[in-house]
Protein backbone atom coordinates (compact mmCIF):
# COMPACT_ATOMS: atom_id res chain seq x y z
CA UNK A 1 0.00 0.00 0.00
CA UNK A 2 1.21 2.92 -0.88
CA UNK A 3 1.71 5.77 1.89
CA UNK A 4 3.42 9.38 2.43
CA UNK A 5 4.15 11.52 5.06
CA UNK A 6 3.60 14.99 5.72
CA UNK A 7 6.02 17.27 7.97
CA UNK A 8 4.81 20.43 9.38
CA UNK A 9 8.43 21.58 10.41
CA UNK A 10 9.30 24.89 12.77
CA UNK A 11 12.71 24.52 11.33
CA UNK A 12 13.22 27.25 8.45
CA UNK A 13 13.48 30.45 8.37
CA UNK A 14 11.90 30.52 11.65
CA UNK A 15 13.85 33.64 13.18
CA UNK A 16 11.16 35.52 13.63
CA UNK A 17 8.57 33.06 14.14
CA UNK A 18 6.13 33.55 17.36
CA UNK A 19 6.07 30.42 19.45
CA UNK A 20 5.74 29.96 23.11
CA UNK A 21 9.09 28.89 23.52
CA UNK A 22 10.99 31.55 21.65
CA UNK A 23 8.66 33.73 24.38
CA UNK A 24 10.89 32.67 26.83
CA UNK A 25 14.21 31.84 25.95
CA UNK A 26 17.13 32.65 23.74
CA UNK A 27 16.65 32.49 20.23
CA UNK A 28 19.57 30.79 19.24
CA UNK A 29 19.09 28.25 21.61
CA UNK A 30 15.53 27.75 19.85
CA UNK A 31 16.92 27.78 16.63
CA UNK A 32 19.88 25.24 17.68
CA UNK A 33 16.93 22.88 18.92
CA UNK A 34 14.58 23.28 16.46
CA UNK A 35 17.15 22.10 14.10
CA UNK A 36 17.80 19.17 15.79
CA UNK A 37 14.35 18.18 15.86
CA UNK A 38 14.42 18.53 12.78
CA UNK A 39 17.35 16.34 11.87
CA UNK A 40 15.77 13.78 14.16
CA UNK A 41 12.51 13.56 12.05
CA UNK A 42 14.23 13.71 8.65
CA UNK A 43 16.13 10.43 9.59
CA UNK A 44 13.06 8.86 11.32
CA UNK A 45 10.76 9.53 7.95
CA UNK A 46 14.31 8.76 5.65
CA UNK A 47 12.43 5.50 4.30
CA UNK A 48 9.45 7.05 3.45
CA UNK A 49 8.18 9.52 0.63
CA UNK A 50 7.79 12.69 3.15
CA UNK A 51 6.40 16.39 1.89
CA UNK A 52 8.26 18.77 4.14
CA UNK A 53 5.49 21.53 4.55
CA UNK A 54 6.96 24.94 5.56
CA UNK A 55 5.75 28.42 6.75
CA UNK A 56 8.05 30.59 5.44
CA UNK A 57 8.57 35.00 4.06
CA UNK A 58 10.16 33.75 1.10
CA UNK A 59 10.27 30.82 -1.27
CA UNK A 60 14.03 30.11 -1.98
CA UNK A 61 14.98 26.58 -0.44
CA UNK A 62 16.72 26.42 2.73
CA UNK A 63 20.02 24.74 1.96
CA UNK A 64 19.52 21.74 4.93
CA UNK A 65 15.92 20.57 2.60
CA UNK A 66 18.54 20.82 -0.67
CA UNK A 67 17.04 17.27 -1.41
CA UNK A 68 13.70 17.06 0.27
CA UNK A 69 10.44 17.80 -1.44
CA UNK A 70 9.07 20.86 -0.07
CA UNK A 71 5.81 22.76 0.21
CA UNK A 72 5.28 26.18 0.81
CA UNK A 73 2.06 27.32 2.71
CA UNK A 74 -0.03 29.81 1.65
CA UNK A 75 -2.47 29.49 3.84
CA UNK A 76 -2.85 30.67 8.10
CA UNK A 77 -4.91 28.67 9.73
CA UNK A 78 -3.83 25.27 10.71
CA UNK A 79 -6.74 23.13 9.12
CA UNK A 80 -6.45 25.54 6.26
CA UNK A 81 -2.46 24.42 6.03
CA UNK A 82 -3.20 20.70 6.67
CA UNK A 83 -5.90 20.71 3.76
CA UNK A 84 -3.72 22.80 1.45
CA UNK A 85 -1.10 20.03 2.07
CA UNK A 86 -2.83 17.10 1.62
CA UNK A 87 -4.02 18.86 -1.69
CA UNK A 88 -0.16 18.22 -3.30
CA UNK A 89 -0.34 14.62 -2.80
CA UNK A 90 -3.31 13.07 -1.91
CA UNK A 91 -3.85 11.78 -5.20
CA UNK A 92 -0.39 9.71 -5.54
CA UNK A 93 -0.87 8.02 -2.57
CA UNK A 94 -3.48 5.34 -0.78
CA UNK A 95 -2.51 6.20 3.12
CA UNK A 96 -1.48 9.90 4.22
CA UNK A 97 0.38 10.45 8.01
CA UNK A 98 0.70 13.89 9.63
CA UNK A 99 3.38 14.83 11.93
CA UNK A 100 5.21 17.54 13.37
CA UNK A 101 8.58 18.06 14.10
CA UNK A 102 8.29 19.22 17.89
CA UNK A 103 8.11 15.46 19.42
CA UNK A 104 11.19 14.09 18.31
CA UNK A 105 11.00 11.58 20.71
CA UNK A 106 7.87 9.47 18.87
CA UNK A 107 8.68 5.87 17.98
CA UNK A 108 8.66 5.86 14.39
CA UNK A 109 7.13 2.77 14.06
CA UNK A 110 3.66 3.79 14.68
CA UNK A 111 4.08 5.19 10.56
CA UNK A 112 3.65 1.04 10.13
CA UNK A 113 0.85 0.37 11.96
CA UNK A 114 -2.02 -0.87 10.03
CA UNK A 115 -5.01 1.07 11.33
CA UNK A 116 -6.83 3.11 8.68
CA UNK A 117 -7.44 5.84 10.96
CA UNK A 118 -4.84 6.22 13.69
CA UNK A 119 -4.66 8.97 15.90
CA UNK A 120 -1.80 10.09 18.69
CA UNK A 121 -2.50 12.46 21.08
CA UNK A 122 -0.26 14.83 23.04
CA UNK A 123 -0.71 15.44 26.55
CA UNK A 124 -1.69 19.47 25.90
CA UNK A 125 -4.71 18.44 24.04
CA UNK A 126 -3.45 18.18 20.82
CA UNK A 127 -1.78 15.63 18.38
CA UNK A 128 1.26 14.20 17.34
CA UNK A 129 0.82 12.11 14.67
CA UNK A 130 -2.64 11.02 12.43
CA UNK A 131 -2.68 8.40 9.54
CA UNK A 132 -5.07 8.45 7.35
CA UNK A 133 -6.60 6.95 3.88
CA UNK A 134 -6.27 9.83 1.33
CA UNK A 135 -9.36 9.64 0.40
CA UNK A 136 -10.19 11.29 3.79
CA UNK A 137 -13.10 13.48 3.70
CA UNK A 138 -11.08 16.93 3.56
CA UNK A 139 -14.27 18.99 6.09
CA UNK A 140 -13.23 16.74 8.90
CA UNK A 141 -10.38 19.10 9.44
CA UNK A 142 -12.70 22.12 9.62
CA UNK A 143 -14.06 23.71 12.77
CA UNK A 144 -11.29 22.13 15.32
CA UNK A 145 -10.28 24.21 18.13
CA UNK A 146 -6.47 24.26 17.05
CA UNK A 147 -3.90 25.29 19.11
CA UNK A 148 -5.94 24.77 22.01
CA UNK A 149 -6.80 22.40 24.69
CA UNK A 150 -9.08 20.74 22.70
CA UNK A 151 -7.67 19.95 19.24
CA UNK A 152 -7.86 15.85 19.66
CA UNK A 153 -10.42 15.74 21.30
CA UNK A 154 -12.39 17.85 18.43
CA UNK A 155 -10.93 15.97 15.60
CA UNK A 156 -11.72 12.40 17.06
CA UNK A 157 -14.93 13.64 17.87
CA UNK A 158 -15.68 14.84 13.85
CA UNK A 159 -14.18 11.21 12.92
CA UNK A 160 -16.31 9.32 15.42
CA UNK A 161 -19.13 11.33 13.71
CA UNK A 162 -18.58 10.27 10.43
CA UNK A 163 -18.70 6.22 11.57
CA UNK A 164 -15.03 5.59 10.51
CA UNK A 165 -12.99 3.42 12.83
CA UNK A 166 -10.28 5.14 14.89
CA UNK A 167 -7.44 3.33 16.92
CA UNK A 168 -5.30 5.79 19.23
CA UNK A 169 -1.66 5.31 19.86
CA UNK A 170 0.68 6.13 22.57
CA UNK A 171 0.15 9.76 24.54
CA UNK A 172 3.14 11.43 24.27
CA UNK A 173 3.95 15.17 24.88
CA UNK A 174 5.52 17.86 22.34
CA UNK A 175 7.55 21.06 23.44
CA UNK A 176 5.82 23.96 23.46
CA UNK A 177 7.23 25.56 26.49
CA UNK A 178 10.41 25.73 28.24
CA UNK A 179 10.27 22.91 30.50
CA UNK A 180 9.13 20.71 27.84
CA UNK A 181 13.01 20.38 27.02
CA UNK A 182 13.51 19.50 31.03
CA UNK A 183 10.75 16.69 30.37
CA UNK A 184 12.58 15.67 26.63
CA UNK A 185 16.00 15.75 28.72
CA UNK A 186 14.39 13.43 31.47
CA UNK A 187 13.14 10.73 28.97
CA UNK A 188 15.97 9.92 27.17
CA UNK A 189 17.61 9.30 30.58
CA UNK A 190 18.64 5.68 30.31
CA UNK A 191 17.59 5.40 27.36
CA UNK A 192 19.74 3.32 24.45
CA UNK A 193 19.64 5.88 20.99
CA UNK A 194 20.54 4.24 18.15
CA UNK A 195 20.26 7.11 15.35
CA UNK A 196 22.90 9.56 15.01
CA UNK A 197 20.70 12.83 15.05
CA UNK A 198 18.99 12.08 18.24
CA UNK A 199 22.11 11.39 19.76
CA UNK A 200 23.10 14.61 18.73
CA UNK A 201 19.46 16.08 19.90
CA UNK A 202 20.27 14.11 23.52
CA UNK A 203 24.03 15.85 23.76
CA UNK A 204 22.49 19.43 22.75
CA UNK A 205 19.99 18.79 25.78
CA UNK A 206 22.65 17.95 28.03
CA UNK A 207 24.87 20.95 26.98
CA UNK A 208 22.27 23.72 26.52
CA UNK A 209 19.20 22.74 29.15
């Protein structure tokens, strides 16, 4: 079956982008782990055909996605961006998964699983990941409280609406805030990394946080 993934990455030209954590901390630092996030999700998605979809002023590709296949938004709103997305590919494809790059810690073998709708939630009420068939009716990601509290809960309630079939994976949380990176930090205690960039990720933690 034939399936793609879709990035929504923070990693860009992302300067002067407004997030909660550039709110409160250094910039650089942002910028330092924003690109290892993503570094850590371009070698998780490596084996699969990934659109890289990007927020960005301009339109001239940033030299790290020389060889990626990248999309740039035009839209504002998040279900607006998602739909846009989907729009590039949905038609090449049979099963669709949705990602960000802010939980770098997700084990990438939930792309595999074999659900046809599969949702993962993060612990500040939104998601992490959501696969999908294609031919997913595009309104389901209309009138979703994003950004907010509610955002899963919302979208699994417009899917349990429409009769399909939804599994839910592992709760995880994404970093949003400054002492997400403490929790990041704290769960790769212990923890055996095999892949090069999250080692790197794990070593910029315990240098920088």
């Amino acid at each position: 079956m034939s399936k793609c993934l879709i990035v929504f990455s923070k990693y860009y030209d992302d300067v002067s982008s407004k997030t909660r954590l550039r709110a409160s901390m250094n910039s650089k630092i942002v910028d330092e782990f924003n690109r290892n996030c993503f570094e850590v999700i371009k070698e998780k998605t490596v084996m699969y055909d990934t659109l890289w979809s990007i927020q960005s002023k301009g339109s001239t590709k940033h030299v790290d996605y020389k060889n990626l296949n990248v999309y740039f938004q035009k839209k504002h709103n998040l279900g607006d961006i998602i739909v846009e997305s989907l729009l590039v590919l949905r038609d090449q494809y049979e099963r669709i998964g949705i990602l960000g790059t802010d939980t770098p810690h997700l084990d990438e073998s939930i792309f595999e699983n074999d659900f046809e709708y599969y949702l993962s939630k993060s612990d500040d009420g939104g998601f992490y990941y959501f696969g999908f068939p294609s031919s997913i009716d595009l309104s389901i990601f209309s009138n979703i409280r994003y950004s907010t509290g509610f955002t899963s809960d919302d979208l699994a309630s417009r899917l349990e609406s429409a009769g399909v079939n939804l599994k839910y994976g592992e709760d995880l949380f994404d970093i949003d805030i400054e002492k997400d990176l403490y929790r990041l930090k704290e769960f790769y205690e212990g923890k055996k990394i095999n892949l090069e960039s999250e080692k790197k990720l794990v070593s910029f933690l315990e240098g920088k946080i």
